[in-house]
Protein backbone atom coordinates (compact mmCIF):
# COMPACT_ATOMS: atom_id res chain seq x y z
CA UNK A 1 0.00 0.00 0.00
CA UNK A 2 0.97 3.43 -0.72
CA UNK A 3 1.65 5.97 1.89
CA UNK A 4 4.81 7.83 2.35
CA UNK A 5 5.63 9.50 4.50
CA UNK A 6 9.07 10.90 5.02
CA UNK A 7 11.74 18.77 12.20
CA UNK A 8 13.37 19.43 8.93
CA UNK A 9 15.60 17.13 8.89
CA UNK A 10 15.93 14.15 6.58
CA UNK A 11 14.69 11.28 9.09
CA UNK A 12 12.09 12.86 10.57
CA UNK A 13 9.96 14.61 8.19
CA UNK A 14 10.15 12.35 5.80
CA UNK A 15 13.33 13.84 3.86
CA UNK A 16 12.16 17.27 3.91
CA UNK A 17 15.19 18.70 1.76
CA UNK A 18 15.80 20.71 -0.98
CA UNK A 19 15.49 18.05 -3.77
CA UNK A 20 11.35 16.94 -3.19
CA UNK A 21 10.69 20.57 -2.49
CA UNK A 22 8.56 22.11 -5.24
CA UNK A 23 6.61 25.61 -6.20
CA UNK A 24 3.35 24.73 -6.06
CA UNK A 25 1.74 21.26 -4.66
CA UNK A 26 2.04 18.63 -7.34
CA UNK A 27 -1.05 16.88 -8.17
CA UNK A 28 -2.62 15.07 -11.19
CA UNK A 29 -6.26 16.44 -10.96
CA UNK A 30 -7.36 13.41 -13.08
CA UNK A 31 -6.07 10.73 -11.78
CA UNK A 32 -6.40 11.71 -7.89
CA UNK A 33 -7.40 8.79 -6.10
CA UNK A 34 -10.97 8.58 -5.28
CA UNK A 35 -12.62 8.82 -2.08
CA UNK A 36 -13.72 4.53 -1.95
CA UNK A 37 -10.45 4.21 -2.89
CA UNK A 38 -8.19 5.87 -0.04
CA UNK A 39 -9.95 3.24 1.81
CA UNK A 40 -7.51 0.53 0.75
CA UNK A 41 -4.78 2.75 2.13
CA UNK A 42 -5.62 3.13 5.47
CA UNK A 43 -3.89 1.29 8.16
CA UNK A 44 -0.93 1.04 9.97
CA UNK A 45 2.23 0.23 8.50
CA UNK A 46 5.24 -1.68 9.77
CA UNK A 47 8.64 0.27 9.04
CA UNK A 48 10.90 -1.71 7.79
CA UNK A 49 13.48 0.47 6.68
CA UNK A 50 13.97 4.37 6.74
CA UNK A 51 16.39 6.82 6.38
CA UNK A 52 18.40 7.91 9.50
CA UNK A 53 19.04 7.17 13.10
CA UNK A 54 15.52 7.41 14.58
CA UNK A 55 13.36 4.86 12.74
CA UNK A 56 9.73 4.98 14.00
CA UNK A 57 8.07 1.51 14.34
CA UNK A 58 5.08 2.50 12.50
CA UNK A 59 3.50 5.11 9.84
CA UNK A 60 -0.62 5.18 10.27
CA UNK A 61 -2.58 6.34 7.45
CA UNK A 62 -5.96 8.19 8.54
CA UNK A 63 -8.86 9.54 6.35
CA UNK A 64 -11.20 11.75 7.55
CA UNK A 65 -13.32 13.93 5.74
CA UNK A 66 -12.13 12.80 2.74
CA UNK A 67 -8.55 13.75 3.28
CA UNK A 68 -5.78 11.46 3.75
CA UNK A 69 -3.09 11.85 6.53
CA UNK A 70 -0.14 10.08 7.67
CA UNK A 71 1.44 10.16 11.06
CA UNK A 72 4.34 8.73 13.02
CA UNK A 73 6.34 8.96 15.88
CA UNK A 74 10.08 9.13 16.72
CA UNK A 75 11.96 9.81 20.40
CA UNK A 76 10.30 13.60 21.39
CA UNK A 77 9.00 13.93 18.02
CA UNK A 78 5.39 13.50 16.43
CA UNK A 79 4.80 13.94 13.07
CA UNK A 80 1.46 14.38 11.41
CA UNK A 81 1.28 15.09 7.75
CA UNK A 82 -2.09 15.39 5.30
CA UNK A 83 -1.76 14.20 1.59
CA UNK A 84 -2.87 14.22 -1.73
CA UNK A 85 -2.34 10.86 -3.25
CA UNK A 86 -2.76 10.48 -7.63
CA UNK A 87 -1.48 8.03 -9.96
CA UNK A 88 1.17 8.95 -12.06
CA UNK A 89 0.16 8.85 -15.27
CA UNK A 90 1.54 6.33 -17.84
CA UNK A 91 3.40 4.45 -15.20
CA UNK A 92 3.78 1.05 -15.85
CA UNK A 93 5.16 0.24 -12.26
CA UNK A 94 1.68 1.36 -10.98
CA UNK A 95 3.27 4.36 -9.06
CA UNK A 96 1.70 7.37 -7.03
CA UNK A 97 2.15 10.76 -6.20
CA UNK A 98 2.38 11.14 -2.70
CA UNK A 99 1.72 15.23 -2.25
CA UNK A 100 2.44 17.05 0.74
CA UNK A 101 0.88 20.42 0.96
CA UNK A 102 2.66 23.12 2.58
CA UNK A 103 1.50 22.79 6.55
CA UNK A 104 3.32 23.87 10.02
CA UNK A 105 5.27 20.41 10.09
CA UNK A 106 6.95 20.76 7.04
CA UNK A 107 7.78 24.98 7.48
CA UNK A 108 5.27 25.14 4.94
CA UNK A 109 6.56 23.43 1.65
CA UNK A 110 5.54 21.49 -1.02
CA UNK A 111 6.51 18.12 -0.80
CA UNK A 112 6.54 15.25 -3.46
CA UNK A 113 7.20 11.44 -2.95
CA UNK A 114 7.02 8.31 -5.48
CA UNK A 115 5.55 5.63 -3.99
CA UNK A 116 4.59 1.96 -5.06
CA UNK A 117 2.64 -1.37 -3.18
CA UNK A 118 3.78 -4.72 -4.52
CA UNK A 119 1.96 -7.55 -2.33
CA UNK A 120 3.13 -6.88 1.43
CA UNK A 121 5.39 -3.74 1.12
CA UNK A 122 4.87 -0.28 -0.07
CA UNK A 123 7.74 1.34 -0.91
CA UNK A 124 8.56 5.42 -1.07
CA UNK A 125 11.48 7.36 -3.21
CA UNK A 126 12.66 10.93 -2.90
CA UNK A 127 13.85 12.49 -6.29
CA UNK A 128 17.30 13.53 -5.18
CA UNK A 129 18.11 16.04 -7.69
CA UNK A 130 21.60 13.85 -7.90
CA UNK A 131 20.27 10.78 -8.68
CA UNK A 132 19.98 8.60 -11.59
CA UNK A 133 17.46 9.67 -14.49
CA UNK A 134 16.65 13.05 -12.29
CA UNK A 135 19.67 14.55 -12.61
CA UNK A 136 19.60 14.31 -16.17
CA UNK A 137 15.65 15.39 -16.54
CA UNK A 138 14.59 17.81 -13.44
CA UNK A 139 16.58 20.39 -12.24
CA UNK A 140 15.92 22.74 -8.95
CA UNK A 141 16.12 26.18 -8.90
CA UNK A 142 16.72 27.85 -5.45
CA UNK A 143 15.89 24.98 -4.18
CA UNK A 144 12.60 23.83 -5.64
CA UNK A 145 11.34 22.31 -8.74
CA UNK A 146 8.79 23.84 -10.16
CA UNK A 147 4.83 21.62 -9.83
CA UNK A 148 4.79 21.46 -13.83
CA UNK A 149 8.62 19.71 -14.57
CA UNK A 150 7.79 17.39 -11.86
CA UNK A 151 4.52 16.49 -13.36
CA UNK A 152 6.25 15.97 -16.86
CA UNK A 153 9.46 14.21 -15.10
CA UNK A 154 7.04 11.70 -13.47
CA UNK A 155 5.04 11.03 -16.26
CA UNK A 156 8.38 10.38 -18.53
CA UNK A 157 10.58 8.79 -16.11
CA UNK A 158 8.92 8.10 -12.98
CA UNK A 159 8.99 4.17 -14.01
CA UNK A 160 12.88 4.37 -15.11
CA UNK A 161 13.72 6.55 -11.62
CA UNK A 162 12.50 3.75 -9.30
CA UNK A 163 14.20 1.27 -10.99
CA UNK A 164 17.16 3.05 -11.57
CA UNK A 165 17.61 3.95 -7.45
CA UNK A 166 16.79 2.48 -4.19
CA UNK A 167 13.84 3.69 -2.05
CA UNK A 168 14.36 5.38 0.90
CA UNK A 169 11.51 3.85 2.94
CA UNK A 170 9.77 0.65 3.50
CA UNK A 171 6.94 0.19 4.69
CA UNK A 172 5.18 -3.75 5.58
CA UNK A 173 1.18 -3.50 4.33
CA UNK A 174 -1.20 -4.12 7.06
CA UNK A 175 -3.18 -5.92 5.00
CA UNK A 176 -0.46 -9.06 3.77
């Protein structure tokens, strides 16, 4: 199942940095995933790997109201983040979206993840600027990527990013 998802810092808030940072939130209006739907994405999650020192044991997925949220929990810390969640379009990997809209937890920035179920794991990338296939087709600009590249980028290469790096998270399904 997909969820996400990663205090500024890189283990914490789910890799807030520079590189998944973008203008505007980043959303395909068309292919946002429909209310019946978020159902299959609630639950809580096992973590099985994550970036950093503090590793929570779990990521729960909440909707209420229509609106999707993920939250966790590290030493002193709890983070509690709403999303947008859409297909990327012409993935062949069957990958998401995962958008974070600017809120208090995340100094109010526009987040993007990739993220992608296969049976009992969901597993969530962070376009690195540096990394294979970005670096070559999205660039940041004071440190954000503007919605539309991102959009394009995903569409394009979205399929050839996630098999071309490693995910940074991953999470067990509730459900396997």
């Amino acid at each position: 199942m997909i969820v996400f998802i990663r205090r500024t810092a890189v283990a914490s808030c789910l890799l807030l940095v520079a590189s998944c940072v973008t203008d505007e939130l980043v959303v395909y209006k068309d292919s946002v995933v429909s209310k019946e739907a978020k159902k299959a994405f609630v639950g809580v999650y096992q973590v099985t790997d994550w970036p950093g020192n503090e590793k929570p044991e779990s990521v729960s997925v909440t909707e209420k109201e229509g609106k999707l949220r993920f939250s966790y929990s590290v030493p002193n810390k709890k983070s509690d983040f709403r999303f947008v969640l859409s297909k990327i379009p012409n993935s062949k990997k069957d990958l998401y979206l995962l958008s974070i809209p600017g809120q208090e937890a995340t100094n109010q920035a526009n987040m993007f993840l990739i993220g992608r179920t296969v049976k009992e794991n969901t597993y969530i990338w962070v376009v690195f600027s540096t990394l294979a296939v970005a670096k070559d087709h999205l660039s940041f600009q004071n440190g954000k990527a503007k919605a539309e590249d991102v959009k394009q980028f995903l569409a394009m290469h979205g399929d050839d990013f996630v098999m071309a790096n490693d995910p940074e998270v991953t999470l067990k399904n509730p459900k396997s």
